[in-house]
Protein backbone atom coordinates (compact mmCIF):
# COMPACT_ATOMS: atom_id res chain seq x y z
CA UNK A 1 42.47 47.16 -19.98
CA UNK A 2 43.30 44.42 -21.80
CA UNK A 3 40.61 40.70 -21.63
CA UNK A 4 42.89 38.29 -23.50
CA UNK A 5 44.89 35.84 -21.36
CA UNK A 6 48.19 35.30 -21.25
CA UNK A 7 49.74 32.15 -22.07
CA UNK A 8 51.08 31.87 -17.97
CA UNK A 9 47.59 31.69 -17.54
CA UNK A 10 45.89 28.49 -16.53
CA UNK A 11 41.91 28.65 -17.26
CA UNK A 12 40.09 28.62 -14.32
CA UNK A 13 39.08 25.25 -12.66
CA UNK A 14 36.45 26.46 -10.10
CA UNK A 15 34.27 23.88 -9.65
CA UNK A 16 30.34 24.55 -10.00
CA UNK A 17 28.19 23.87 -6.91
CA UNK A 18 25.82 20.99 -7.34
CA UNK A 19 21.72 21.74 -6.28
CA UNK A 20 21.27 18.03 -6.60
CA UNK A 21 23.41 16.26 -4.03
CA UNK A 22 22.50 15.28 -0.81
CA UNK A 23 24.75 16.40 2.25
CA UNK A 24 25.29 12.93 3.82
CA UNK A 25 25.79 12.49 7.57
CA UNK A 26 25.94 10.24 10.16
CA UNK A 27 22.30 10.54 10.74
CA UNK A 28 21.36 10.41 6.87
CA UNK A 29 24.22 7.47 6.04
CA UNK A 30 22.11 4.78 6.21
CA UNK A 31 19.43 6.01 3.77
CA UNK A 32 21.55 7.07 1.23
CA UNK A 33 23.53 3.90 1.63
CA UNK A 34 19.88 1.75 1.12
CA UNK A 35 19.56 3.92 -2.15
CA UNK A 36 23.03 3.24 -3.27
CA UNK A 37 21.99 -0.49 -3.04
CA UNK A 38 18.58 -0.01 -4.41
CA UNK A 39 16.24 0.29 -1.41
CA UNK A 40 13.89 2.87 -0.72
CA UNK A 41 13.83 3.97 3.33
CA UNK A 42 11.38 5.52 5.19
CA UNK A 43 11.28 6.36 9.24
CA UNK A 44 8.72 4.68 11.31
CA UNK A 45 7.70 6.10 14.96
CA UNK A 46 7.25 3.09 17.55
CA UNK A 47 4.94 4.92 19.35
CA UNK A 48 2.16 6.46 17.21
CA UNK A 49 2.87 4.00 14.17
CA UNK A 50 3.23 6.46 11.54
CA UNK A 51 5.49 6.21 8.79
CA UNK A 52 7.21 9.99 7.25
CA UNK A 53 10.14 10.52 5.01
CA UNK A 54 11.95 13.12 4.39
CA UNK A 55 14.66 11.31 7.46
CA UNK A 56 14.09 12.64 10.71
CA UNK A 57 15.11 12.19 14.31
CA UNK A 58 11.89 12.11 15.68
CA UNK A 59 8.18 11.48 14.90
CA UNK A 60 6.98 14.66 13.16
CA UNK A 61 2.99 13.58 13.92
CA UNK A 62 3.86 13.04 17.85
CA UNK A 63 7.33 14.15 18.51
CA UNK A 64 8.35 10.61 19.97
CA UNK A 65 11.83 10.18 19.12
CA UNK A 66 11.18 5.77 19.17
CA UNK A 67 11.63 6.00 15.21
CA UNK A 68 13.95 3.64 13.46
CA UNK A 69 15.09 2.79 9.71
CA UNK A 70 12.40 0.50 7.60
CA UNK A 71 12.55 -0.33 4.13
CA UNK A 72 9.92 0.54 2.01
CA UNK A 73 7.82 -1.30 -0.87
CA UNK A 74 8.94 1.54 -3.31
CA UNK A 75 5.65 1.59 -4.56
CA UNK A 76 3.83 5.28 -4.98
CA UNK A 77 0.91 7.49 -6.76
CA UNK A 78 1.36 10.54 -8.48
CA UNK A 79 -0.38 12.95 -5.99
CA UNK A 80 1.05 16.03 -8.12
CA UNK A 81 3.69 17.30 -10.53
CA UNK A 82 4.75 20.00 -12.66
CA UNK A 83 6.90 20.09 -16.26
CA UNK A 84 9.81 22.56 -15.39
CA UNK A 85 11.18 23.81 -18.35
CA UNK A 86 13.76 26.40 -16.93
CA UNK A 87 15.95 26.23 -14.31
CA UNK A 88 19.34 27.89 -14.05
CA UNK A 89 20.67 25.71 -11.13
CA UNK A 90 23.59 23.09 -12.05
CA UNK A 91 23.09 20.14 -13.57
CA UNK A 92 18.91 20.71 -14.02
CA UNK A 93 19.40 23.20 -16.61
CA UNK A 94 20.73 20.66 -18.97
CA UNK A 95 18.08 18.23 -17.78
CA UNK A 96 14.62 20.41 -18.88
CA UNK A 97 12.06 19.63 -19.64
CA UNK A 98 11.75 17.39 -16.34
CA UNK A 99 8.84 16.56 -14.40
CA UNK A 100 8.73 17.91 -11.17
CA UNK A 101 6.15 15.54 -8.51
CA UNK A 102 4.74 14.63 -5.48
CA UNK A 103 4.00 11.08 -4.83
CA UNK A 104 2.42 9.51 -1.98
CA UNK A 105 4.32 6.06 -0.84
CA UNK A 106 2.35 3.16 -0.22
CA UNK A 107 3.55 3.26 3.53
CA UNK A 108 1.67 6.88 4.03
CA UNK A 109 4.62 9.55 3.26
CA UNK A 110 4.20 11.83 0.65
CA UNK A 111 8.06 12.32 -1.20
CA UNK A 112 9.30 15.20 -3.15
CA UNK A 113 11.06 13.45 -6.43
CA UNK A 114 11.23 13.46 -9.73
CA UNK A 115 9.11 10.85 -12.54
CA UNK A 116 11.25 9.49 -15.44
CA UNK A 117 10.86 7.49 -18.49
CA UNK A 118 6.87 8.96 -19.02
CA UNK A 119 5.55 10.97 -21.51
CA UNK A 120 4.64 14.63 -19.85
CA UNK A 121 0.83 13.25 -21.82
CA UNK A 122 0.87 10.21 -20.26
CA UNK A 123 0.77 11.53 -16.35
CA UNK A 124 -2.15 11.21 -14.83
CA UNK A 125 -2.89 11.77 -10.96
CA UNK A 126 -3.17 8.76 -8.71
CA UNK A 127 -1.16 6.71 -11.52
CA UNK A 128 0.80 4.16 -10.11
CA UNK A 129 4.71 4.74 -9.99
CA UNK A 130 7.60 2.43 -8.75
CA UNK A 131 11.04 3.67 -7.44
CA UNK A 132 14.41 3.82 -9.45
CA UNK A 133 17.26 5.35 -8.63
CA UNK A 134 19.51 7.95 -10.41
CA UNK A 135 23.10 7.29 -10.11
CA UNK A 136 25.11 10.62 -9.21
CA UNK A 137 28.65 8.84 -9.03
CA UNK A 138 29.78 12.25 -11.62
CA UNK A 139 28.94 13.81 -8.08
CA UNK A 140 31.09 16.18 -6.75
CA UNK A 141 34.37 15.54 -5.06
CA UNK A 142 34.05 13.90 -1.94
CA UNK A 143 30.59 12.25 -2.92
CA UNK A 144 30.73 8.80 -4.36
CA UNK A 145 28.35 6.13 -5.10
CA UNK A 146 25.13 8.44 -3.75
CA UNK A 147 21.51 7.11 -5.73
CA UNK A 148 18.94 9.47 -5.36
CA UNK A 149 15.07 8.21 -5.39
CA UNK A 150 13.18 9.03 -8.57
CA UNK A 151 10.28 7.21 -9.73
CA UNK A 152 8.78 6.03 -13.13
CA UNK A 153 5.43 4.24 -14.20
CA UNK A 154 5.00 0.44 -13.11
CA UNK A 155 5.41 -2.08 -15.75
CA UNK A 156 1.63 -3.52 -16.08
């Protein structure tokens, strides 16, 4: 059984899955819209007060479903992080070493992100962070000007 192509062959243009995209819906539209522009949201429940991100329908601390879209300061602390060195999932294997966190907002959420632009030395817990956003316009088909939240130190 021969491997080598033939030259009616066309190399194969399968297109990789990407582990770093959000699946945007009418629900999740105006958040990812916000970070396109450069805003931070979080949802607020108009009952018990309480702020939570990730984007739900409803009030996760008292199930009300009175919750609407509010912008956020963009302002956080490094509650925890790790340095992840491997990962096999496309596009993070070309981006390790990356740091991994936690942060809690200044509005109460905690956020599952990423820091950038700090020295893995430099990271200290409760350090203050600020939002950015990473561009993923080389997003898959079908995906176009999506920003995803990362955050980085604060400029003193």
């Amino acid at each position: 059984m021969s491997t080598q192509r033939s030259s009616t062959e066309q190399p194969s243009t399968r297109v990789e899955p990407r582990f770093d995209l959000p699946e945007v819906d009418a629900f999740t539209r105006p958040y990812w819209d916000a970070a396109a522009e450069g805003r931070l949201l979080v949802r607020r429940c108009g009952a018990c007060g309480a702020a939570h991100h990730y984007p739900r329908e409803f009030c996760p601390r008292c199930w009300s479903e009175d919750v609407s879209w509010e912008e956020a300061s963009g302002s956080a602390t490094l509650y925890t992080w790790s340095v992840v060195h491997r990962n096999d999932l496309p596009p993070f294997g070309s981006r390790v070493p990356y740091v991994a966190a936690v942060v809690d907002l200044a509005e109460g959420p905690r956020m599952m992100t990423e820091v950038v632009e700090c020295e893995e030395g430099a990271l200290r817990i409760g350090m203050p962070l600020c939002v950015t956003f990473r561009n993923a316009v080389e997003a898959a088909e079908g995906v176009e000007g999506v920003a995803v939240p990362v955050f980085r130190p604060c400029a003193l």
